[in-house]
N, C-alpha and C. Protein backbone atom coordinates (compact mmCIF):
# COMPACT_ATOMS: atom_id res chain seq x y z
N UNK A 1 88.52 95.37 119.13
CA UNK A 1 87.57 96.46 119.03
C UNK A 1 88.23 97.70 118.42
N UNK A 2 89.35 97.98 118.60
CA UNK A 2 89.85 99.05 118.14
C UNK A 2 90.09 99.50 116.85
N UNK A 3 90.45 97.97 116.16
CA UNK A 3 91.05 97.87 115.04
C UNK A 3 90.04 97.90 113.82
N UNK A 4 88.70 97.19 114.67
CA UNK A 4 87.15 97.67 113.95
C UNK A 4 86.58 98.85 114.09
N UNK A 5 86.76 99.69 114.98
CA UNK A 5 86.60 100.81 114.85
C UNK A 5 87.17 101.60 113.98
N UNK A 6 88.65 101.59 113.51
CA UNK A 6 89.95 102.11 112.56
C UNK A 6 88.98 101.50 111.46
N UNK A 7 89.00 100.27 111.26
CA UNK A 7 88.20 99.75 109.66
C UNK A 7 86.77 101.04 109.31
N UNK A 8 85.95 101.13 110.71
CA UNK A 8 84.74 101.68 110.07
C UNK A 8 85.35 103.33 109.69
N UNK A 9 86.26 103.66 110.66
CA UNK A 9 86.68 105.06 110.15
C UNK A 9 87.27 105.19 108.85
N UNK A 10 88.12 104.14 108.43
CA UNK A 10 88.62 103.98 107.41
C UNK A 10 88.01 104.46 106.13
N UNK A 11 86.81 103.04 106.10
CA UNK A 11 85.47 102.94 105.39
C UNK A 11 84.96 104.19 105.44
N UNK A 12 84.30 104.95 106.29
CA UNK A 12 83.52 105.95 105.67
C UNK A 12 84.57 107.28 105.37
N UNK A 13 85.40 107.44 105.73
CA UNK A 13 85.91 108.15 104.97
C UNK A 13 86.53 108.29 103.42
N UNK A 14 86.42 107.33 103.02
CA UNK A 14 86.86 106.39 101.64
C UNK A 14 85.86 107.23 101.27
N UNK A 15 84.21 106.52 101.40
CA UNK A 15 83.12 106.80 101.52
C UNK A 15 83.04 107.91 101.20
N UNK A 16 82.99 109.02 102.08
CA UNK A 16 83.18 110.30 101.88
C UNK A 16 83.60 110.84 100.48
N UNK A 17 84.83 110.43 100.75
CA UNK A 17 85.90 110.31 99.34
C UNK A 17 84.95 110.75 98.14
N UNK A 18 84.69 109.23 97.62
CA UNK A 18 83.65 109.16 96.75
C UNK A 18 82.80 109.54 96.43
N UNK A 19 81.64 109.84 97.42
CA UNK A 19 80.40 110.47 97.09
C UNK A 19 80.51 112.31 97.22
N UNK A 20 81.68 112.49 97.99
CA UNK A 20 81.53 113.86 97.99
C UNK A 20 80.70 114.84 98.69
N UNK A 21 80.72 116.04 98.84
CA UNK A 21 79.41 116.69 99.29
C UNK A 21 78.45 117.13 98.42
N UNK A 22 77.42 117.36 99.81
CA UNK A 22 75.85 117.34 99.26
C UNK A 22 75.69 118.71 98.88
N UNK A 23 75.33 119.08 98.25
CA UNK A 23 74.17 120.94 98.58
C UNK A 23 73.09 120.94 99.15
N UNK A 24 72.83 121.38 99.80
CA UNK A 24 71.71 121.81 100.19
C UNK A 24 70.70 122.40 99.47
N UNK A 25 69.28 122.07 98.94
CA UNK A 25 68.60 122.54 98.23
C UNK A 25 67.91 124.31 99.22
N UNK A 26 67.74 123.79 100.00
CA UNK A 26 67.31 125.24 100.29
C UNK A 26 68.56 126.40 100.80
N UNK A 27 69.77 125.95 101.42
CA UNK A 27 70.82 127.09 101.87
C UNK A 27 71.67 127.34 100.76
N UNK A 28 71.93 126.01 100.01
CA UNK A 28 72.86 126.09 98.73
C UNK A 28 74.03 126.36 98.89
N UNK A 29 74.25 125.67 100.81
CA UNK A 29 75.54 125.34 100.88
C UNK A 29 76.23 123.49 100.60
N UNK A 30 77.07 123.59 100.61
CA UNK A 30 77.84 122.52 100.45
C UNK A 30 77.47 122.05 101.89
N UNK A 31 77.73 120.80 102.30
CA UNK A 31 78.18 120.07 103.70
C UNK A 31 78.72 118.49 103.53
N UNK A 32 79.20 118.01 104.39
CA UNK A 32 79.44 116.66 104.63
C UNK A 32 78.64 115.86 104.70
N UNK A 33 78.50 114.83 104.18
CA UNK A 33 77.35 113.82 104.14
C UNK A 33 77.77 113.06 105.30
N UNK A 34 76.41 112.57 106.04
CA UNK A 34 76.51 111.60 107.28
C UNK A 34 76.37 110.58 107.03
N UNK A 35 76.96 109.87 108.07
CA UNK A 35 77.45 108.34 108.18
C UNK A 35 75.84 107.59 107.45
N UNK A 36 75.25 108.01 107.97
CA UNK A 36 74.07 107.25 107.70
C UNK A 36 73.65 107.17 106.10
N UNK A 37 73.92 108.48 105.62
CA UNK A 37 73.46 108.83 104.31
C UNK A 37 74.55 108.37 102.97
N UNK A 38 75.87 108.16 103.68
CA UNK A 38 76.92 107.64 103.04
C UNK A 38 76.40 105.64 103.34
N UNK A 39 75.78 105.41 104.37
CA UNK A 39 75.39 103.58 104.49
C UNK A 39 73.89 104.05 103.20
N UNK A 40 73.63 104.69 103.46
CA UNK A 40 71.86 104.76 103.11
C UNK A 40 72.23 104.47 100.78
N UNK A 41 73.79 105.51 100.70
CA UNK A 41 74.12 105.54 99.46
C UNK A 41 74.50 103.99 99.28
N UNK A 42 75.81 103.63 99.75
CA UNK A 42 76.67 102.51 99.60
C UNK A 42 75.53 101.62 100.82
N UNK A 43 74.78 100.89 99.78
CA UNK A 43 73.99 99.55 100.15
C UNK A 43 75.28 98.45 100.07
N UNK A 44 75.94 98.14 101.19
CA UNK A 44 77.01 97.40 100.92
C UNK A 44 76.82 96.89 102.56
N UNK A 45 77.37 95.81 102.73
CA UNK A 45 77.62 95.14 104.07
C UNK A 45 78.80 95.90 104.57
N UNK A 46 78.82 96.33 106.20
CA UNK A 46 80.12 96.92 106.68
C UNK A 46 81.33 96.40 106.15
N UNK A 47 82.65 97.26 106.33
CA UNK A 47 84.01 96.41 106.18
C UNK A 47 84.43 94.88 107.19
N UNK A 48 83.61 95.50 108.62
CA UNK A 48 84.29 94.62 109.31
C UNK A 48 83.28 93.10 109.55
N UNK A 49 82.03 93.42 109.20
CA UNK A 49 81.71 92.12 108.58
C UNK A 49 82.49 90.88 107.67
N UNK A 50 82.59 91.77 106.15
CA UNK A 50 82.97 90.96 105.25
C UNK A 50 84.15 90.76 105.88
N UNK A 51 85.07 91.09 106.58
CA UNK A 51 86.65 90.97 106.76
C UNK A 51 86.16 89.94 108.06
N UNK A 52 85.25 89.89 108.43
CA UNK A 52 85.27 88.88 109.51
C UNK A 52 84.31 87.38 108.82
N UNK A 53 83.86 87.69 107.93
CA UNK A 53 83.37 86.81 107.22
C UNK A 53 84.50 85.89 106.52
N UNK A 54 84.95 86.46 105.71
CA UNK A 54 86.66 85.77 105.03
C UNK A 54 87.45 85.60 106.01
N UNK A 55 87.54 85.28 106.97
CA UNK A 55 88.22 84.87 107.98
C UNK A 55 87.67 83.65 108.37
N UNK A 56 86.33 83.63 108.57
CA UNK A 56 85.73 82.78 109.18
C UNK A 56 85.65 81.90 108.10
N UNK A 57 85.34 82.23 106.85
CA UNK A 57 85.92 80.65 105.63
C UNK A 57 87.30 80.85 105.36
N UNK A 58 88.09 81.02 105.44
CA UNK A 58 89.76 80.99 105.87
C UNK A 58 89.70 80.00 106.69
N UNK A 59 89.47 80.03 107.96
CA UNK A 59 89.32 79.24 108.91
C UNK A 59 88.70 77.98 108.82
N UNK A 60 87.85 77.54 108.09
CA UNK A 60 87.55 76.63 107.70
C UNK A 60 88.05 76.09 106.43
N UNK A 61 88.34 76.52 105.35
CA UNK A 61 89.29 76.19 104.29
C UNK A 61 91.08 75.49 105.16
N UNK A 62 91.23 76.20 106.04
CA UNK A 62 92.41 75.57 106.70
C UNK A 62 92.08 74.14 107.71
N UNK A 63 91.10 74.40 108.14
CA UNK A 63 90.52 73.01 108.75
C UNK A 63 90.57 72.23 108.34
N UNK A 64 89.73 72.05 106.75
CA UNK A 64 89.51 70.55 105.74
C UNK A 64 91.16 70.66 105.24
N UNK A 65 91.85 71.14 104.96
CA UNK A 65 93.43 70.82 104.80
C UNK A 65 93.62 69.25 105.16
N UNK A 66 93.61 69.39 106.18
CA UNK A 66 94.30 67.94 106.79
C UNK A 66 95.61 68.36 107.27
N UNK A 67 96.35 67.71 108.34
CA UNK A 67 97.60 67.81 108.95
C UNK A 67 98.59 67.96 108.13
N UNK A 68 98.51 66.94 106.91
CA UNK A 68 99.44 67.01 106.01
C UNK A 68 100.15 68.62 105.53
N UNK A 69 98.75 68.52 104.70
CA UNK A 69 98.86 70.10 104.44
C UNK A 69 99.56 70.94 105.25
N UNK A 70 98.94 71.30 105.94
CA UNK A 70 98.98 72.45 106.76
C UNK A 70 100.47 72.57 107.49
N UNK A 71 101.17 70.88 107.43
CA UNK A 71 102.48 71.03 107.87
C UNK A 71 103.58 71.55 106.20
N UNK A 72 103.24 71.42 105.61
CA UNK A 72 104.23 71.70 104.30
C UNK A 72 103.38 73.45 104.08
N UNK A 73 102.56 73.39 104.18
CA UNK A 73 102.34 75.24 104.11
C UNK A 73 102.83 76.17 104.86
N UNK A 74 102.46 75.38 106.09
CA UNK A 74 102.75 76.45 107.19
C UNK A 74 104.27 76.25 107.79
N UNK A 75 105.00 75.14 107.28
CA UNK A 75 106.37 74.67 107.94
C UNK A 75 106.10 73.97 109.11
N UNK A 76 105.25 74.31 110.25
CA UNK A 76 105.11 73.63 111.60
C UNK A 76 104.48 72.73 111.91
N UNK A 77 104.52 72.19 112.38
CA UNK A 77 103.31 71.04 113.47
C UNK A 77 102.72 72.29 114.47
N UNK A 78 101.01 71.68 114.18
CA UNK A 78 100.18 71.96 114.87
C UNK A 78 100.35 71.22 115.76
């Protein structure tokens, strides 16, 4: 949990990064754009999705291996 939390902080501050601040049409100040409006910009799936997604076919790409494999890649017996 923690380490997905660090990813989403990560992420929107990147986020941030990029899009920059907004003005305000009526104060015509600058401000920080919110989390929401930085997801609402970047139509993108979270970080810790996709990073848990490629894991989860990782995990299966190492499965169909076969024993063989997996002993000359990895050095060990499973």
């Amino acid at each position: 949990m923690r380490e997905e939390h660090r990813l989403r902080l990560f992420g929107n501050r990147v986020l941030t990064r990029i899009f920059g601040p907004k003005r305000e049409e009526v104060t015509r100040e600058w401000r920080k754009l919110q989390n929401e409006e930085l997801n609402y910009l970047y139509s993108s799936p979270n970080i810790v999705r996709v990073i848990k997604s490629k894991r989860m076919i990782w995990a299966g790409n190492v499965e169909r291996m076969g024993e063989e494999s997996r002993i000359q890649i990895f050095g060990t017996e499973t």
